[in-house]
Protein backbone atom coordinates (compact mmCIF):
# COMPACT_ATOMS: atom_id res chain seq x y z
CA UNK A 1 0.00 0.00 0.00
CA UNK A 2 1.33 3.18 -0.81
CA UNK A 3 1.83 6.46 1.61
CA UNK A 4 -0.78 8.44 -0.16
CA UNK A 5 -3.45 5.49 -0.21
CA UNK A 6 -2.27 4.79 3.88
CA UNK A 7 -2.68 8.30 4.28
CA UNK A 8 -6.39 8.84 3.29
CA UNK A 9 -6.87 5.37 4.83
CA UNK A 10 -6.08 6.80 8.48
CA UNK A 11 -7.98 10.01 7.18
CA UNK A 12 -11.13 8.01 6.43
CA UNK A 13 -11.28 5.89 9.71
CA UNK A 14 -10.48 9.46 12.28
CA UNK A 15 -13.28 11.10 10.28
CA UNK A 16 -15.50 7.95 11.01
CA UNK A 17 -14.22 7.80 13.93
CA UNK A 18 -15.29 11.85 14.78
CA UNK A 19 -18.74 10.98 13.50
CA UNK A 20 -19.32 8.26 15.65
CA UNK A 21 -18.24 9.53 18.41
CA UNK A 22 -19.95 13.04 17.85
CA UNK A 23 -23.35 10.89 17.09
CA UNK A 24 -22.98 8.83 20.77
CA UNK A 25 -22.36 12.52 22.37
CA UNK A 26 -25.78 13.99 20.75
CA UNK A 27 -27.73 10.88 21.27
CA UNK A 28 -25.90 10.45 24.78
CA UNK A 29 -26.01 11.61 28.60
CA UNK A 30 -27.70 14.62 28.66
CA UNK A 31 -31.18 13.66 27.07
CA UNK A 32 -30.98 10.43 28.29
CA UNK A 33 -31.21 11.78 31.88
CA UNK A 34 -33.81 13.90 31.17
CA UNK A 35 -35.79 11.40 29.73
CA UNK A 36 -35.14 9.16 32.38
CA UNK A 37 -36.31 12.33 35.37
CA UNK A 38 -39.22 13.04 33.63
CA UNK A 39 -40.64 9.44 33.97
CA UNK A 40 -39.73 9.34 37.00
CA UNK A 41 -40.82 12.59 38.14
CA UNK A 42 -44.15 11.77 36.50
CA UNK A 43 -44.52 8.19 37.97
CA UNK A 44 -43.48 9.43 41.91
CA UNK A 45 -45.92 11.77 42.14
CA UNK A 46 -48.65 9.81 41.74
CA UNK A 47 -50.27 8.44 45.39
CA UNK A 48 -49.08 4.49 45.62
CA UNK A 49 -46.25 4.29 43.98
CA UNK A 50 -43.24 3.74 46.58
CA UNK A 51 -40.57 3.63 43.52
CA UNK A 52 -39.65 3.78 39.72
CA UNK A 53 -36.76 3.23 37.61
CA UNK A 54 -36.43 4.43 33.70
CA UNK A 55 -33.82 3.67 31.55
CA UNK A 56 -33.90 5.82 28.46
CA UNK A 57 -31.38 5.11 25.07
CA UNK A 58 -31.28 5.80 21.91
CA UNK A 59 -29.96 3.02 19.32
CA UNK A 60 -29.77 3.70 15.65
CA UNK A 61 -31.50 6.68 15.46
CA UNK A 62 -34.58 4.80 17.84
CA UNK A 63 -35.40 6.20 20.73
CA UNK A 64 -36.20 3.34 23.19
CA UNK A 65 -37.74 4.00 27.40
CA UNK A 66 -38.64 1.47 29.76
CA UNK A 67 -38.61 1.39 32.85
CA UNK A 68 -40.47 -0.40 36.56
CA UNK A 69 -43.35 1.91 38.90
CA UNK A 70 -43.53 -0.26 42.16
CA UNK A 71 -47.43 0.35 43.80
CA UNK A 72 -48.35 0.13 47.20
CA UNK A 73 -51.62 -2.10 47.14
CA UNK A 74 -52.66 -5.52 47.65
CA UNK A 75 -55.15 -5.95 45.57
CA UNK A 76 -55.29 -6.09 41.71
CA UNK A 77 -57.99 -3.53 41.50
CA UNK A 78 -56.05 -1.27 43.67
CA UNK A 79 -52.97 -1.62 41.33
CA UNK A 80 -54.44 -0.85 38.34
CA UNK A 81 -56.08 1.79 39.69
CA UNK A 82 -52.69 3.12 40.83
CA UNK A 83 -51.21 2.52 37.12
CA UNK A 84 -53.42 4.52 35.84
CA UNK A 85 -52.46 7.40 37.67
CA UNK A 86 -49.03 7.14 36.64
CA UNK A 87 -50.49 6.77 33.14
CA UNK A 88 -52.58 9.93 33.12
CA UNK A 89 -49.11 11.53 35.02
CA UNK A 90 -47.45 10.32 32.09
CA UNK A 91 -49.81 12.34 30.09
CA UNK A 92 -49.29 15.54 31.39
CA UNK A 93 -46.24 15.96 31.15
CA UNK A 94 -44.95 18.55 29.32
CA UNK A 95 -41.30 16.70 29.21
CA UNK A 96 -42.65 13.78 27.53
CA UNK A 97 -42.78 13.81 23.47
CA UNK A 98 -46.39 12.75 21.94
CA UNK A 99 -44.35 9.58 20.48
CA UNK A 100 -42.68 8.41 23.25
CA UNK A 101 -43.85 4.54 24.14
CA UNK A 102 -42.67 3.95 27.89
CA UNK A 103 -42.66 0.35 28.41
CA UNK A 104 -43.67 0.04 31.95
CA UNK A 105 -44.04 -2.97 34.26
CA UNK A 106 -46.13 -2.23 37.28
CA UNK A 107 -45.92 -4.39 40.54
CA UNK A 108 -46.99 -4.30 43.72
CA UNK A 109 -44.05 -4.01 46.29
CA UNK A 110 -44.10 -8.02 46.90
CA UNK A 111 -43.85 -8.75 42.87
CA UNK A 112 -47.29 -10.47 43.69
CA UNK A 113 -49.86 -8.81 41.66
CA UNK A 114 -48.57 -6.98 38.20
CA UNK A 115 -50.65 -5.53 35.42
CA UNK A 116 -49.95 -4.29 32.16
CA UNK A 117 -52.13 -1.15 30.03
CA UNK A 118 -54.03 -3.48 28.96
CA UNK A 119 -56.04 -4.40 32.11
CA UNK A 120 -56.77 -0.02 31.97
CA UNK A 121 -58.39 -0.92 28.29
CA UNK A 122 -55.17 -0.03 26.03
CA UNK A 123 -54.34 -2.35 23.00
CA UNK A 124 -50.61 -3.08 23.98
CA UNK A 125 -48.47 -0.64 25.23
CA UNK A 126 -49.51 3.12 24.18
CA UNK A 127 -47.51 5.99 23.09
CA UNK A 128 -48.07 9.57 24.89
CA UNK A 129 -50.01 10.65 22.11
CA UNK A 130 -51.95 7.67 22.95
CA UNK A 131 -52.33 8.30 26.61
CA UNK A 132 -53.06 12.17 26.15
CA UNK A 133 -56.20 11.10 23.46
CA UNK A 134 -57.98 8.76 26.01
CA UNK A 135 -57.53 10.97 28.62
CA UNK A 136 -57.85 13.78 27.43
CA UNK A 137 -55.02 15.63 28.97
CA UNK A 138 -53.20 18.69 27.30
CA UNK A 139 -49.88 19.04 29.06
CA UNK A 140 -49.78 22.25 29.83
């Protein structure tokens, strides 16, 4: 291989390199944590719910939250009823984007009872948008 092609080689892979790097940075930390302190914000300051964890990423260009809301109740009505709190608290916030799917699981503090959106009526697992629309919540 010659010193010129070796040359633009090593250019080619450091300016790969920058845009990599540069694309974890943007994607990285900062929104990420915000992300992750809005759920949980939003999820703690609902009545019966003693703790919640979020992770939020981005991979690829997707953008990809999920996360656990522990609920203080013993029954499954009571749980649900709790979750959907948090869901409607997921709706109002203004930090949340209309296409965000969270991907919750929500358990009572023993793991004992755990329900899903779909035991509140939801097909699957709904977006914000979603959640705002049956609702009815403008974050505001």
């Amino acid at each position: 291989m010659t010193r010129r092609r070796c040359a633009r080689l090593l250019a080619l892979v450091i300016g790969l390199a920058t845009v990599v790097v540069g694309t974890l940075a943007a994607c990285g930390g900062g929104a990420a944590r915000s992300c992750e302190e809005a759920l949980t914000a939003a999820a703690t300051s609902v009545d019966g719910v003693v703790g919640a964890e979020f992770t939020c990423e981005r991979s690829f260009g997707n953008p990809s939250q999920e996360g656990s809301v522990t609920i203080a109740g013993t029954t499954e009505t009571a749980v649900v009823a709790v979750m959907e709190d948090v869901l409607r608290a997921f709706a109002a916030s203004a930090e949340l984007g209309d296409a965000s799917v969270v991907y919750t699981g929500f358990a009572n503090e023993d793991g004992t009872i755990s329900v899903e959106p779909v035991d509140a009526g939801f097909n699957g697992t709904p977006s914000i948008r979603d959640l705002r629309e049956h609702y009815g919540i403008t974050p505001g």
